[in-house]
PDB file of N, CA and C in Angstrom:
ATOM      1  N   UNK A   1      41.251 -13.302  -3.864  1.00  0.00           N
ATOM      2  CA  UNK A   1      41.527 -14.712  -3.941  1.00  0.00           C
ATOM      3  C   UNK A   1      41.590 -15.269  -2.520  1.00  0.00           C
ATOM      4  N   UNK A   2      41.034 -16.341  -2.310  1.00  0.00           N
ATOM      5  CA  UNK A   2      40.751 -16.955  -1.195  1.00  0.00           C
ATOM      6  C   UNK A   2      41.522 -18.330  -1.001  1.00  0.00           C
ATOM      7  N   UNK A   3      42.470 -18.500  -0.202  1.00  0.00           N
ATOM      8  CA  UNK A   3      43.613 -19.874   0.218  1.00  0.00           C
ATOM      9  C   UNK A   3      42.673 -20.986   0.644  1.00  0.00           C
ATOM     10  N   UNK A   4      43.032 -21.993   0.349  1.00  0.00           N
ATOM     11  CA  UNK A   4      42.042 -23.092   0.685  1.00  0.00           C
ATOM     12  C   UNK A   4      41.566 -23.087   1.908  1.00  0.00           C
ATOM     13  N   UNK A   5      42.468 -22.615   3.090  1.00  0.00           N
ATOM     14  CA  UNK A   5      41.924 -22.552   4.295  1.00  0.00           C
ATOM     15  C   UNK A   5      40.725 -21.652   4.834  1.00  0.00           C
ATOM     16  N   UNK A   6      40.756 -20.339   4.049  1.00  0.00           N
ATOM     17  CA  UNK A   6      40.161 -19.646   4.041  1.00  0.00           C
ATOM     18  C   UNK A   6      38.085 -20.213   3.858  1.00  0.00           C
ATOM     19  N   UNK A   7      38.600 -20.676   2.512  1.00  0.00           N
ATOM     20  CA  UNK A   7      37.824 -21.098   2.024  1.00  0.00           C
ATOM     21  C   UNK A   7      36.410 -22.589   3.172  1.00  0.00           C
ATOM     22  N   UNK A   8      37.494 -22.995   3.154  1.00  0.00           N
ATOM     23  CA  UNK A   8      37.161 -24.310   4.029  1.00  0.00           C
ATOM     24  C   UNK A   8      36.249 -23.470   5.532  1.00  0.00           C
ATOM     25  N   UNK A   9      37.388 -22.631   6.347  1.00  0.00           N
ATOM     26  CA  UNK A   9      36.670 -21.791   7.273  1.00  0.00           C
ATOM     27  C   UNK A   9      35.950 -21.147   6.748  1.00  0.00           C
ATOM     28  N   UNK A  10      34.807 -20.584   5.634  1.00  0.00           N
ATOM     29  CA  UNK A  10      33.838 -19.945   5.432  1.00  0.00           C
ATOM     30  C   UNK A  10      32.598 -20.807   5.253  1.00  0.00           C
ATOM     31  N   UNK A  11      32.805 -21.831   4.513  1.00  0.00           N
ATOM     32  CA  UNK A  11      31.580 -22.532   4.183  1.00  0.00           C
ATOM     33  C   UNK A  11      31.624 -23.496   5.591  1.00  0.00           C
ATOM     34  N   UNK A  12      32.088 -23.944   6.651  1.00  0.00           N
ATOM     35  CA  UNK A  12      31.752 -24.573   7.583  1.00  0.00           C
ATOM     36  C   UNK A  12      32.350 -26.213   7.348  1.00  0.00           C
ATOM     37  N   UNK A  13      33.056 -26.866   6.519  1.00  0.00           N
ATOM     38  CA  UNK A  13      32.841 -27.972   6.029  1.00  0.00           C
ATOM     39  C   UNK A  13      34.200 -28.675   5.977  1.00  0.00           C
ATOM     40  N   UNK A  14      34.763 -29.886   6.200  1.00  0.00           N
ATOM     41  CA  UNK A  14      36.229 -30.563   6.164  1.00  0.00           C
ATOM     42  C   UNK A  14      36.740 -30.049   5.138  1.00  0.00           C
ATOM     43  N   UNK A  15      38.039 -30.120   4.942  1.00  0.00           N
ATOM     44  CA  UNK A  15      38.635 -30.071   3.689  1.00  0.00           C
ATOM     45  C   UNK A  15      38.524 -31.344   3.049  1.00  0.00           C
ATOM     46  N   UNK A  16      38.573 -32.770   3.470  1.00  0.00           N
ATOM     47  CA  UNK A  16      38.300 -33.797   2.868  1.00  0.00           C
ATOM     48  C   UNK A  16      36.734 -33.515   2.023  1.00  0.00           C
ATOM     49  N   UNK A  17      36.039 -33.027   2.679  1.00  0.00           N
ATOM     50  CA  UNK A  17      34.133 -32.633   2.140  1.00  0.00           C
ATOM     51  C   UNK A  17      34.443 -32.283   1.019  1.00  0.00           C
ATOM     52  N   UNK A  18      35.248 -30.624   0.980  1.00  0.00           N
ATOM     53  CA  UNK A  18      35.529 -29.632   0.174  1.00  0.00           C
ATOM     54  C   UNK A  18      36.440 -30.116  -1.136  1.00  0.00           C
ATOM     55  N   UNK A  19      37.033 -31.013  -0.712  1.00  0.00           N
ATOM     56  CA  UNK A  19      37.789 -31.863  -1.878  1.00  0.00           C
ATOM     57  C   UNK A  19      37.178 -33.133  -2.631  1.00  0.00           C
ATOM     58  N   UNK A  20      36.342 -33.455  -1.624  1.00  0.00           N
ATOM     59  CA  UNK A  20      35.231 -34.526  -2.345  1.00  0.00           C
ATOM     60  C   UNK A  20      34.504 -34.036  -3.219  1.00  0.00           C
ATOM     61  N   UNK A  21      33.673 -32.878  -3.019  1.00  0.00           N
ATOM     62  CA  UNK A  21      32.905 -32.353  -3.622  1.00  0.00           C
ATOM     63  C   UNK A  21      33.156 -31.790  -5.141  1.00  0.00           C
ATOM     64  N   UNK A  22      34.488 -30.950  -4.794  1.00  0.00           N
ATOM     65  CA  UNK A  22      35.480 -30.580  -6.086  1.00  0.00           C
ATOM     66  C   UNK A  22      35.301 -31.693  -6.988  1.00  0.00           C
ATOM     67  N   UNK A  23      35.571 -32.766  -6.896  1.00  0.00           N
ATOM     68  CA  UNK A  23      35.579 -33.661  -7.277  1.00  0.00           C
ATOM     69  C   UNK A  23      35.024 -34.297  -8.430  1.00  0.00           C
ATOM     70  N   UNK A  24      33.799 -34.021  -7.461  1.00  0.00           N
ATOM     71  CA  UNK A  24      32.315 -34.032  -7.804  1.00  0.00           C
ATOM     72  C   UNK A  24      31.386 -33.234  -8.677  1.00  0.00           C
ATOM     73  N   UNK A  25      32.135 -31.756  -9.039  1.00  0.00           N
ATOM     74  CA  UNK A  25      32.052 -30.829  -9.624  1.00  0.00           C
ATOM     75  C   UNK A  25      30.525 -30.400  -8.762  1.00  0.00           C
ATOM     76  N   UNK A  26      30.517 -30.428  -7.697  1.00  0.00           N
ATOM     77  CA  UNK A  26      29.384 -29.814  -6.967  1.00  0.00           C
ATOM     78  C   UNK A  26      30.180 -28.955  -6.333  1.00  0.00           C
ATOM     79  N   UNK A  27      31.844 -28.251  -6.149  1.00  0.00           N
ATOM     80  CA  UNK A  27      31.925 -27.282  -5.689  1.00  0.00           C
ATOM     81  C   UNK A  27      33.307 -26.458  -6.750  1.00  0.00           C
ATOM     82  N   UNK A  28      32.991 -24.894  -6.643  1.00  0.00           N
ATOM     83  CA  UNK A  28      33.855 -24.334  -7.535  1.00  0.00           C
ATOM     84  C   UNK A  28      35.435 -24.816  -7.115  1.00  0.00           C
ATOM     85  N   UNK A  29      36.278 -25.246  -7.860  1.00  0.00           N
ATOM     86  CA  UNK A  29      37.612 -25.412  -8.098  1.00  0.00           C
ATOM     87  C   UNK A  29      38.664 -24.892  -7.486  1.00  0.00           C
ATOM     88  N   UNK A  30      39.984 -24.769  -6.546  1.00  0.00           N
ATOM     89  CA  UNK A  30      40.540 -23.954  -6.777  1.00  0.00           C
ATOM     90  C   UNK A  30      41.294 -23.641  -8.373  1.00  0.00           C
ATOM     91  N   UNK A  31      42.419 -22.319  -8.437  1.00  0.00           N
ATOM     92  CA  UNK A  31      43.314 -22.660  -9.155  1.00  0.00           C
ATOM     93  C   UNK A  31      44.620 -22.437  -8.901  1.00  0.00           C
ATOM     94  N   UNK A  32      45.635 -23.283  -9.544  1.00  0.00           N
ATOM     95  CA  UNK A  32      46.762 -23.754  -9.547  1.00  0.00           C
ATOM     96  C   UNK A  32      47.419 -21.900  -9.518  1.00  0.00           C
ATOM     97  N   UNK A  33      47.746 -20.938  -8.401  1.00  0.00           N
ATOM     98  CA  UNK A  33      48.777 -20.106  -8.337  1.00  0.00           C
ATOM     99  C   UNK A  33      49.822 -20.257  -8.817  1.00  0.00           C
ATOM    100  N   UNK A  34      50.358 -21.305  -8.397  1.00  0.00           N
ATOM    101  CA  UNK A  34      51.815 -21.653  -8.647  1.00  0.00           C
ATOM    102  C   UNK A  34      51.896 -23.069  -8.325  1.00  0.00           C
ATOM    103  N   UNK A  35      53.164 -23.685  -8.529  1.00  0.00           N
ATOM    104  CA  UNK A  35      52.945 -25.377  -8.108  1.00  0.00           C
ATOM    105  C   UNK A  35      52.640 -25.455  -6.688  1.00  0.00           C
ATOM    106  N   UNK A  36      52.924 -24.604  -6.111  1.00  0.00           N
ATOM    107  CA  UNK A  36      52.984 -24.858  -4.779  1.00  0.00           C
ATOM    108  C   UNK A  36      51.920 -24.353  -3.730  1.00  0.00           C
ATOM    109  N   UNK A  37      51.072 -23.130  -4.673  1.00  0.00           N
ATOM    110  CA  UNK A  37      49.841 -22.355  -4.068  1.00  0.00           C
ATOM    111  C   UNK A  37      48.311 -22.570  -4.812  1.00  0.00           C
ATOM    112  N   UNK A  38      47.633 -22.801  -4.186  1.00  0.00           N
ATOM    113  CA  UNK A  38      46.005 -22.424  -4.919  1.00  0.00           C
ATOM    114  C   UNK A  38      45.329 -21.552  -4.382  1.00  0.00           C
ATOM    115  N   UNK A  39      44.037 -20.891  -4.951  1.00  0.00           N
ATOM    116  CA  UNK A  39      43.493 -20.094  -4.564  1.00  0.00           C
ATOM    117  C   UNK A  39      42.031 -20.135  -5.299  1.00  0.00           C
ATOM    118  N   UNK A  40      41.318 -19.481  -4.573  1.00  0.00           N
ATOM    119  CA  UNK A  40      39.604 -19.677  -5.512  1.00  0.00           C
ATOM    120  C   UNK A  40      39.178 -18.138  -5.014  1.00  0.00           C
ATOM    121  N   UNK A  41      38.605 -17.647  -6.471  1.00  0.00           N
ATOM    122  CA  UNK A  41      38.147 -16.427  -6.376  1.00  0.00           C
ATOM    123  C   UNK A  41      36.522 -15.960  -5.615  1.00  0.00           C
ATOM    124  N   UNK A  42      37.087 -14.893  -4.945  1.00  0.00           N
ATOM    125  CA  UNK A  42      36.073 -14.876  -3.576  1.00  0.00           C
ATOM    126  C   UNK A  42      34.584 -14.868  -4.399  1.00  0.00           C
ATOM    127  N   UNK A  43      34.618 -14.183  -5.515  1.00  0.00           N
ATOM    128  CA  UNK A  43      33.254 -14.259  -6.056  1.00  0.00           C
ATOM    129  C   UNK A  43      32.828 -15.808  -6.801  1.00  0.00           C
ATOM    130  N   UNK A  44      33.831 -16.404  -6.871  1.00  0.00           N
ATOM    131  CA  UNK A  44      33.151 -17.742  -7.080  1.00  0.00           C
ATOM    132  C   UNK A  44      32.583 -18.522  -5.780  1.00  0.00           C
ATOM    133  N   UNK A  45      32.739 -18.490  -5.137  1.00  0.00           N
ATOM    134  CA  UNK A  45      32.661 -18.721  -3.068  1.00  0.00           C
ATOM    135  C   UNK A  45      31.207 -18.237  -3.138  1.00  0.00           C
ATOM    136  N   UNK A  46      31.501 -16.461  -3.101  1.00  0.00           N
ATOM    137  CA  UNK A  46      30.065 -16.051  -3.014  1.00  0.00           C
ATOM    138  C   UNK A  46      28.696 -16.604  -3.689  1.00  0.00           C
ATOM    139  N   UNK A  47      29.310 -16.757  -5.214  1.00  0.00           N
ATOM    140  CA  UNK A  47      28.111 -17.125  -6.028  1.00  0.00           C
ATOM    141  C   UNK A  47      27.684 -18.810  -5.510  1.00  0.00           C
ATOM    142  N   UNK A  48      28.749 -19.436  -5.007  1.00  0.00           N
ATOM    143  CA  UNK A  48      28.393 -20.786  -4.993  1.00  0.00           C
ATOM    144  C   UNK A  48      27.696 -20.692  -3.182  1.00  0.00           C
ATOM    145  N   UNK A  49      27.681 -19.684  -2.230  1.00  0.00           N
ATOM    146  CA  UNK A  49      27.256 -19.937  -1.401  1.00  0.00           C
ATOM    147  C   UNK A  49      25.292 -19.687  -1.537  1.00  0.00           C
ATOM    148  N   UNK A  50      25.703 -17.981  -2.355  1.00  0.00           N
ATOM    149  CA  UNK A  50      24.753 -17.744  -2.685  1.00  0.00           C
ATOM    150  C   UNK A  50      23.313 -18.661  -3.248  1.00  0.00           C
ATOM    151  N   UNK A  51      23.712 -19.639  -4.264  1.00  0.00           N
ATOM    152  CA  UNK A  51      22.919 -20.548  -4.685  1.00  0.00           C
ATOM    153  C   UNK A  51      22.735 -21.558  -3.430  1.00  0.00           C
ATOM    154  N   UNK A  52      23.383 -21.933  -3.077  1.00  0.00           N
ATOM    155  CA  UNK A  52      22.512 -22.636  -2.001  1.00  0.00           C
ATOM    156  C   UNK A  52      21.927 -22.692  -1.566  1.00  0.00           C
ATOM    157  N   UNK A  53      22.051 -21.570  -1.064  1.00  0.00           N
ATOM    158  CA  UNK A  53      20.838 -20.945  -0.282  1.00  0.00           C
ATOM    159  C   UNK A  53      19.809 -20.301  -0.648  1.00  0.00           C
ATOM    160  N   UNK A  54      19.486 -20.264  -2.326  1.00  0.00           N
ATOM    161  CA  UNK A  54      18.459 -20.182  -2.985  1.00  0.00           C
ATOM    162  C   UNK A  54      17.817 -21.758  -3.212  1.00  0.00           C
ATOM    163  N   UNK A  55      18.690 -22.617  -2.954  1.00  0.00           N
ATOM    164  CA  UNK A  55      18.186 -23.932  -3.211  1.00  0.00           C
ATOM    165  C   UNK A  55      17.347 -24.564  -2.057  1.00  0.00           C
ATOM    166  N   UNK A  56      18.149 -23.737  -0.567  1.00  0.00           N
ATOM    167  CA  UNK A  56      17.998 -24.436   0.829  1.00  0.00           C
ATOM    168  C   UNK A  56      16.388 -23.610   0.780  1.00  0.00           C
ATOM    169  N   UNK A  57      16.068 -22.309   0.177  1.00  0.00           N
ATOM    170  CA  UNK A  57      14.746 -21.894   0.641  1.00  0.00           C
ATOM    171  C   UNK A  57      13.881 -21.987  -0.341  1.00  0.00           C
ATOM    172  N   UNK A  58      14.520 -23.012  -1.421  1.00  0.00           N
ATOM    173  CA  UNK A  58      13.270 -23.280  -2.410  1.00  0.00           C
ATOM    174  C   UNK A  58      13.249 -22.402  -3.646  1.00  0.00           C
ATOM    175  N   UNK A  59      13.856 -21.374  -3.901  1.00  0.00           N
ATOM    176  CA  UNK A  59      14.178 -20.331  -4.956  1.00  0.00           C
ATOM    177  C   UNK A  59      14.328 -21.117  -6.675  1.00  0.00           C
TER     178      UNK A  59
END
């Protein structure tokens, strides 16, 4: 499980971006840990970086 910060430092991008996007349902979700924690599972990260970059080379 990956902390929002984490998250944010991997894909390169604001957290405002990363929360827009959520939003937007153009990026995977975190989820609610606890009231006070979130987290997003590293293989959802992967798969969502992964596609991109099947998208960025035309795949």
């Amino acid at each position: 499980m990956l902390r929002p910060e984490a998250v944010i430092t991997r894909v390169g991008l604001s957290r405002s971006q990363v929360y827009q996007m959520i939003a937007e349902e153009r990026f995977p979700p975190f989820l609610k840990l606890s009231t006070r924690a979130s987290a997003m599972p590293e293989a959802w990260l992967d798969a969502f970086i992964a596609r991109r970059a099947e998208i960025a080379i035309g795949k």
